[in-house]
Protein backbone atom coordinates (compact mmCIF):
# COMPACT_ATOMS: atom_id res chain seq x y z
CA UNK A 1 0.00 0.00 0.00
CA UNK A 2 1.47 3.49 -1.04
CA UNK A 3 0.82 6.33 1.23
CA UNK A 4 1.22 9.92 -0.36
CA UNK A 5 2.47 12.58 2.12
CA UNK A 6 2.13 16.07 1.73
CA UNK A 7 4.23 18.65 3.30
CA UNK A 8 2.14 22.63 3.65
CA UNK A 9 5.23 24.67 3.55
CA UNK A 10 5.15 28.68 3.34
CA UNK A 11 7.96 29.23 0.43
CA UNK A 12 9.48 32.16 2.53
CA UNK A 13 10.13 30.38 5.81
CA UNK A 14 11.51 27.14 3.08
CA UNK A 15 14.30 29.98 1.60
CA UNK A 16 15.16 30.86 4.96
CA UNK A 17 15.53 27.67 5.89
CA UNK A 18 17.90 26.98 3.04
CA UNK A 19 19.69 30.45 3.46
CA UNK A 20 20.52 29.72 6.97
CA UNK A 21 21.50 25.48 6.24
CA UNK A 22 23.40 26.58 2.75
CA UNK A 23 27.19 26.22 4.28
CA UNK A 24 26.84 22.50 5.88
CA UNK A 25 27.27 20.63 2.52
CA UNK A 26 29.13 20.72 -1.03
CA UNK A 27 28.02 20.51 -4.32
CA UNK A 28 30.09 17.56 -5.46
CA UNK A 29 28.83 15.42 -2.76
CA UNK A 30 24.79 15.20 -3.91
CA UNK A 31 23.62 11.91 -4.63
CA UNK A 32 20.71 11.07 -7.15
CA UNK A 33 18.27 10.24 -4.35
CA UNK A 34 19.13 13.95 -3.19
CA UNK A 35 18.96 14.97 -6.71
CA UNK A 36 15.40 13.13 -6.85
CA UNK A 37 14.33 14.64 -3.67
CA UNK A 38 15.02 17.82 -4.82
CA UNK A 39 12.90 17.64 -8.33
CA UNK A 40 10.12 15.87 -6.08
CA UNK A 41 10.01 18.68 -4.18
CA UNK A 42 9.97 21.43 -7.58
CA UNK A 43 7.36 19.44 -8.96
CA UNK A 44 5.17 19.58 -6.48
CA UNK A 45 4.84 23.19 -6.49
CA UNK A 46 4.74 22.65 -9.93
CA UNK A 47 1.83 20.78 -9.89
CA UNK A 48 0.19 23.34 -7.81
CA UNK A 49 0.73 25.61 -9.67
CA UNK A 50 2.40 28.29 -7.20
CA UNK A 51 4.68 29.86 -9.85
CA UNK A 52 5.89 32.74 -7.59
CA UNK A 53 6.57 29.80 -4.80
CA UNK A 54 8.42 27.47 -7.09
CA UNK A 55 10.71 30.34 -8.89
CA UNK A 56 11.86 31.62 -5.06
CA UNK A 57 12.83 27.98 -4.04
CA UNK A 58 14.59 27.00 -6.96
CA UNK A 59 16.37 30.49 -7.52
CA UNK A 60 17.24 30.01 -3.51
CA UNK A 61 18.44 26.41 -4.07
CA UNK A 62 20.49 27.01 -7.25
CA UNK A 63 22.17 30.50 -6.06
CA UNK A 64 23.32 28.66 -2.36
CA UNK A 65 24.42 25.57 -4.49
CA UNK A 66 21.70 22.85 -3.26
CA UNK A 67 21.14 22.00 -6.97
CA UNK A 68 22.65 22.92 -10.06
CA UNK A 69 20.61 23.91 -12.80
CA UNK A 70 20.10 20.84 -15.74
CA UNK A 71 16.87 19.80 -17.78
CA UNK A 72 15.53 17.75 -15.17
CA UNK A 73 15.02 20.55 -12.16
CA UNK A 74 14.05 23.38 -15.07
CA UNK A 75 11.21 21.12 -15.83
CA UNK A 76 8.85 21.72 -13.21
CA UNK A 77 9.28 25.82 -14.27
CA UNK A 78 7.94 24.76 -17.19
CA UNK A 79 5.12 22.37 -16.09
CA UNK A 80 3.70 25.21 -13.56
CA UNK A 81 2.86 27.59 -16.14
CA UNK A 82 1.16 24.89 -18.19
CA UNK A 83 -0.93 23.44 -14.70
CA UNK A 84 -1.94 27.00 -14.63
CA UNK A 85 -3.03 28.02 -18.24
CA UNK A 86 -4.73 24.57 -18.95
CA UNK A 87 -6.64 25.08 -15.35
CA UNK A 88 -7.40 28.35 -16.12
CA UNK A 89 -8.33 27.79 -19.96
CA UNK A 90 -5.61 30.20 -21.48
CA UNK A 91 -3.13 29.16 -24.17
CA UNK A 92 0.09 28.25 -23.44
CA UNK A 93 2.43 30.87 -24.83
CA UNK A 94 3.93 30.99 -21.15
CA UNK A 95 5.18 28.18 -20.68
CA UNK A 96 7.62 28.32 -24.45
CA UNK A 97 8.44 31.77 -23.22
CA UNK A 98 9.93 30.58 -20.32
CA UNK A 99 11.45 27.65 -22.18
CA UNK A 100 13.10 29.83 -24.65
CA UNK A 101 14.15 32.29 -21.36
CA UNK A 102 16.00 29.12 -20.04
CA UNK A 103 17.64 28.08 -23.27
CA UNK A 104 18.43 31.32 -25.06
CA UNK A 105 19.42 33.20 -21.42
């Protein structure tokens, strides 16, 4: 039997959090369970869709070196925009503008 667990975080107090914990660890010593942990955790803002939320973790957790940046964690920046649009009925321009953002720079 799977159980799903949800953690209610306020995005604020989880940057502080990571502000304040970002000197304990190094980069080169992430596994892909923390790796996994870490898009588990994107995604499910993602699938929220808290855009605002999801762009201050991941900005927090990329600029004090938690995570770095690849395909895999820049997913869920694109997924939020279309969980919003298709709940909201818009088109999805947002979501390839942010795409292109990420690729072009």
């Amino acid at each position: 039997m799977q159980v799903n667990c949800y953690i209610c975080f306020c995005a604020s107090d989880a940057v502080e959090f990571l502000k304040e914990k970002s000197g304990e660890r190094k980069l080169e010593d992430r596994s892909f369970q923390y790796s996994a942990l870490c898009w588990r955790l994107l995604n499910s803002l993602a699938e929220e869709g808290k855009v605002e939320d999801l762009r201050q973790v991941f900005d927090t957790l990329v600029k004090y070196e938690y995570i770095e940046a690849n395909n895999v964690l820049l997913g869920p920046l694109i997924k939020v925009h279309i969980v919003r649009q298709v709940a909201l009925n818009l088109c999805l321009d947002a979501p390839f503008l942010i795409l292109r953002q990420c690729v072009i720079g």
